[in-house]
C-alpha atoms as a PDB file:
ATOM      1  CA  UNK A   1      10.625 132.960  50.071  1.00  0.00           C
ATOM      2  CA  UNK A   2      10.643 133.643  54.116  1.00  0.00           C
ATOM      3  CA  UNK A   3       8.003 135.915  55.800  1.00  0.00           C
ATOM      4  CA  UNK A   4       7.822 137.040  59.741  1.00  0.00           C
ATOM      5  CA  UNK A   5       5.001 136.080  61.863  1.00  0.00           C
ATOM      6  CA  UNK A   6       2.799 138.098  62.753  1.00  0.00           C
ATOM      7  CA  UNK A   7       3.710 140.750  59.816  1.00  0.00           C
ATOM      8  CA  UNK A   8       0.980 141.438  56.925  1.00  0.00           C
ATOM      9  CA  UNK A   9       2.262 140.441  53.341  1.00  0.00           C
ATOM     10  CA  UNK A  10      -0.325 143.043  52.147  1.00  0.00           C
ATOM     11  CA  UNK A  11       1.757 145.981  54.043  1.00  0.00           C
ATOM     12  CA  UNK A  12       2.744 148.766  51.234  1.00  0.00           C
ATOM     13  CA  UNK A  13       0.429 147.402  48.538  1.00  0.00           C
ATOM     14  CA  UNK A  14       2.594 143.950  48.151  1.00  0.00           C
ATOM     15  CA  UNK A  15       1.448 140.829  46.930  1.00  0.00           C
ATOM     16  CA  UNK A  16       2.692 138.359  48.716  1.00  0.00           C
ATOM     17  CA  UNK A  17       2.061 135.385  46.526  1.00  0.00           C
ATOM     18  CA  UNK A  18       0.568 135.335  42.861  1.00  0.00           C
ATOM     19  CA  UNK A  19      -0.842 132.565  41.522  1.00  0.00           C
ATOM     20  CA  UNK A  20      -1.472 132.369  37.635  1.00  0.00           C
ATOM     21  CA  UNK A  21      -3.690 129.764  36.534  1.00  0.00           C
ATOM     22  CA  UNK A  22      -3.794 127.525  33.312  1.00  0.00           C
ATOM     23  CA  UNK A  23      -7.381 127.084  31.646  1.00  0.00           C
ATOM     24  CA  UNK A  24      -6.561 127.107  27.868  1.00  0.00           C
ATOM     25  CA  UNK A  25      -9.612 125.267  27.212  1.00  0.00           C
ATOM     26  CA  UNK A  26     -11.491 127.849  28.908  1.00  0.00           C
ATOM     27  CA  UNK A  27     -12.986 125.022  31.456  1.00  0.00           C
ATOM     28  CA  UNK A  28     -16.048 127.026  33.740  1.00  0.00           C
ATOM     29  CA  UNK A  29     -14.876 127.165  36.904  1.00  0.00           C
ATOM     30  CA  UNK A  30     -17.084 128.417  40.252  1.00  0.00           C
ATOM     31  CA  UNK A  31     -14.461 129.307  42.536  1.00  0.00           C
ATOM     32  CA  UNK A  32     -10.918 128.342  42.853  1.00  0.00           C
ATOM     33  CA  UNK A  33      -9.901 128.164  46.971  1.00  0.00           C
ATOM     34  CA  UNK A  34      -6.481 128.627  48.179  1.00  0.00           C
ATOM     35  CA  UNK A  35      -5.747 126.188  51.296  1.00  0.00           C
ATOM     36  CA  UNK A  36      -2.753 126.933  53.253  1.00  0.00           C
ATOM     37  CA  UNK A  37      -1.361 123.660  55.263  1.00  0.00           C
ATOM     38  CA  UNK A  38      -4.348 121.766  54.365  1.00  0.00           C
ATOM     39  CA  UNK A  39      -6.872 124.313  56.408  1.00  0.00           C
ATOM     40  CA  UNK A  40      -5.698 123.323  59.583  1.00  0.00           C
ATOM     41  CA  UNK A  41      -5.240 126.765  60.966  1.00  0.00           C
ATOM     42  CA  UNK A  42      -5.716 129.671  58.707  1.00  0.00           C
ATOM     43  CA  UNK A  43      -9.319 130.017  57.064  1.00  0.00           C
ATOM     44  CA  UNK A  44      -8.940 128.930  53.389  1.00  0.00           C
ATOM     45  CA  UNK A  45      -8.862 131.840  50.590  1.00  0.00           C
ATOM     46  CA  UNK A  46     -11.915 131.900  47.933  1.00  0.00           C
ATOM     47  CA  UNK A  47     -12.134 133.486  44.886  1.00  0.00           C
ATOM     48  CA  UNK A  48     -15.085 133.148  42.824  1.00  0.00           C
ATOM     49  CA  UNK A  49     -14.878 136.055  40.571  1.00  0.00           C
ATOM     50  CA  UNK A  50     -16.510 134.206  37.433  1.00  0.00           C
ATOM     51  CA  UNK A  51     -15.411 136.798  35.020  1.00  0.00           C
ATOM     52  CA  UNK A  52     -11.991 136.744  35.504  1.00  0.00           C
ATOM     53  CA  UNK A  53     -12.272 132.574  35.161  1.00  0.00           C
ATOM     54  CA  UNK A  54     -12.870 133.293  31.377  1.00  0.00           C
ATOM     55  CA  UNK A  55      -9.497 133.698  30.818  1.00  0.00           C
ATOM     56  CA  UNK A  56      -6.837 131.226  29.883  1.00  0.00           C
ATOM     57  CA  UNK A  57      -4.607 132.427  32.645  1.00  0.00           C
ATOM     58  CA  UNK A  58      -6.253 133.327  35.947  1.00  0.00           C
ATOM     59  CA  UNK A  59      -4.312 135.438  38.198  1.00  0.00           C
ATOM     60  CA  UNK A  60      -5.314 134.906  42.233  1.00  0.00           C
ATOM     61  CA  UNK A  61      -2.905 136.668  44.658  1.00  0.00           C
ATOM     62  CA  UNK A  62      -2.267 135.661  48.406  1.00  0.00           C
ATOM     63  CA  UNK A  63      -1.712 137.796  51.013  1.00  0.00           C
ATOM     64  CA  UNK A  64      -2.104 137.154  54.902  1.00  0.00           C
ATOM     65  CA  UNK A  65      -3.103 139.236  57.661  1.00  0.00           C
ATOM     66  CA  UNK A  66      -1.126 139.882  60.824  1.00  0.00           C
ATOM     67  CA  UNK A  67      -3.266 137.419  62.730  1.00  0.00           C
ATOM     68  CA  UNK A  68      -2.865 134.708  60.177  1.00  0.00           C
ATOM     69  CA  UNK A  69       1.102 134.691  59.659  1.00  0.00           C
ATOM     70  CA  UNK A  70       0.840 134.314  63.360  1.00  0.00           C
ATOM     71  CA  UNK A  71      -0.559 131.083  62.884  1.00  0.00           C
ATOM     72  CA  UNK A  72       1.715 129.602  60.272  1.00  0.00           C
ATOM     73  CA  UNK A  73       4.396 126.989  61.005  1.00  0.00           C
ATOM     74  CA  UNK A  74       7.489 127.945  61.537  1.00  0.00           C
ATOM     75  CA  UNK A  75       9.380 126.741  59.055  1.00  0.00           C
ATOM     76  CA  UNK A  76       8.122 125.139  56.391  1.00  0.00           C
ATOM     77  CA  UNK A  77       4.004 126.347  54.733  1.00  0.00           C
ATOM     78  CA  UNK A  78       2.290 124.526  52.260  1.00  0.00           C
ATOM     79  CA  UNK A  79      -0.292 126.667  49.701  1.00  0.00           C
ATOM     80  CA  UNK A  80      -2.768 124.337  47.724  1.00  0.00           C
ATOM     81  CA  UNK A  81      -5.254 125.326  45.071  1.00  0.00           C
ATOM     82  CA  UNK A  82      -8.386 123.445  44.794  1.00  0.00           C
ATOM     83  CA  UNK A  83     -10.734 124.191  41.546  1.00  0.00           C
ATOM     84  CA  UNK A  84     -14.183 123.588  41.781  1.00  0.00           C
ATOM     85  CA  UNK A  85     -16.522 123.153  38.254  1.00  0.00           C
ATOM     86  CA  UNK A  86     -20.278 124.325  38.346  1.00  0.00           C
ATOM     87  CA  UNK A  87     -21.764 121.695  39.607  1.00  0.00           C
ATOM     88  CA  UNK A  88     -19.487 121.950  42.662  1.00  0.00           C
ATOM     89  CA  UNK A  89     -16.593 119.260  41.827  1.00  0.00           C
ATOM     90  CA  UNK A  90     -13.967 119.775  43.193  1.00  0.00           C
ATOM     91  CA  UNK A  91     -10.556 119.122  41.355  1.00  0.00           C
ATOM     92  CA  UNK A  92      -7.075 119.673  42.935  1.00  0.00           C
ATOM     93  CA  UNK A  93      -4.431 121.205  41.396  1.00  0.00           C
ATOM     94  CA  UNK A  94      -1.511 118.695  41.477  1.00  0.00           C
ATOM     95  CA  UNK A  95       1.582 121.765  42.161  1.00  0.00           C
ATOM     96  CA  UNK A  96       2.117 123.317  45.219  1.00  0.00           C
ATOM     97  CA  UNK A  97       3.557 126.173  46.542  1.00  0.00           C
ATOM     98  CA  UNK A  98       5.965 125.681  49.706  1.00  0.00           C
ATOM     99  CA  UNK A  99       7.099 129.297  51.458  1.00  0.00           C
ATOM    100  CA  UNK A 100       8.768 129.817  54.917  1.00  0.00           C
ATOM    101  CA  UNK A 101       7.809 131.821  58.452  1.00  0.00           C
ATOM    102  CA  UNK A 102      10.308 132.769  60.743  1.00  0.00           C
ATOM    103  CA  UNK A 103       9.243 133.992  64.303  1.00  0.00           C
ATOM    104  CA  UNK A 104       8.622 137.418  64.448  1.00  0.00           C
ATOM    105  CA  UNK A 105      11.004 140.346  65.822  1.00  0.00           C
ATOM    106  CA  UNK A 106       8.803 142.341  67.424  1.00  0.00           C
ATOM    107  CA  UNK A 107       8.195 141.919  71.250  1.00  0.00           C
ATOM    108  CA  UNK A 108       6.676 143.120  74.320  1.00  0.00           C
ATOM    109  CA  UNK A 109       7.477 142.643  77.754  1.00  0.00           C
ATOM    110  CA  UNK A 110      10.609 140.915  75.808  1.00  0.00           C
ATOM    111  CA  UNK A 111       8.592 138.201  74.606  1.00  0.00           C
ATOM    112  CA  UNK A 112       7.629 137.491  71.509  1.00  0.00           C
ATOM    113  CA  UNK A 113       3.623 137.165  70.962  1.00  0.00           C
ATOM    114  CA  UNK A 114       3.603 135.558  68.202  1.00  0.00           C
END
């Protein structure tokens, strides 16, 4: 899966990456954060919509803005989910997601601002 910098993977209603989550024991969970090259650069993604926790599979999609696939690596982009109980634990999940950025085609002045 390869993206362009600087383009928004929410353009035309897309979902760029979705997540589905395991919880067949129906663990409570307060918020489940998506951290993208360990947080480095792009502000990490939080959900914490409790109701939709309740649910043996939790479905969390990713998208980035303009300004954020801007800031991804060229190359190679590592997505993380952390899971945090209610008392504020944090747990993290032991897959990850790997996805790819090329430079983006767009320029002005004939250089690229990404």
């Amino acid at each position: 899966m390869a993206i362009f910098k600087s383009d928004d993977t929410g353009a035309f209603g897309n979902k760029f990456i979705t997540i589905t989550v395991k919880n067949p024991n129906l663990y409570p969970i307060s918020k489940i954060v998506a951290v993208t090259n360990s947080g480095t650069c792009i502000e990490n993604k939080t959900f914490t919509d409790e109701s939709n926790f309740q649910r043996e599979d939790i479905e969390l999609i990713v998208n980035y803005s303009s300004k954020e696939t801007t800031m991804l690596n060229q190359g190679a982009n590592i997505l993380n989910l952390v899971a945090y109980d209610m008392s504020g634990k944090q747990s993290t999940c032991p897959q990850s997601l790997t996805f790819y950025a090329k430079n983006g085609v767009i320029s002005r002045n004939g250089q690229c601002f990404c």
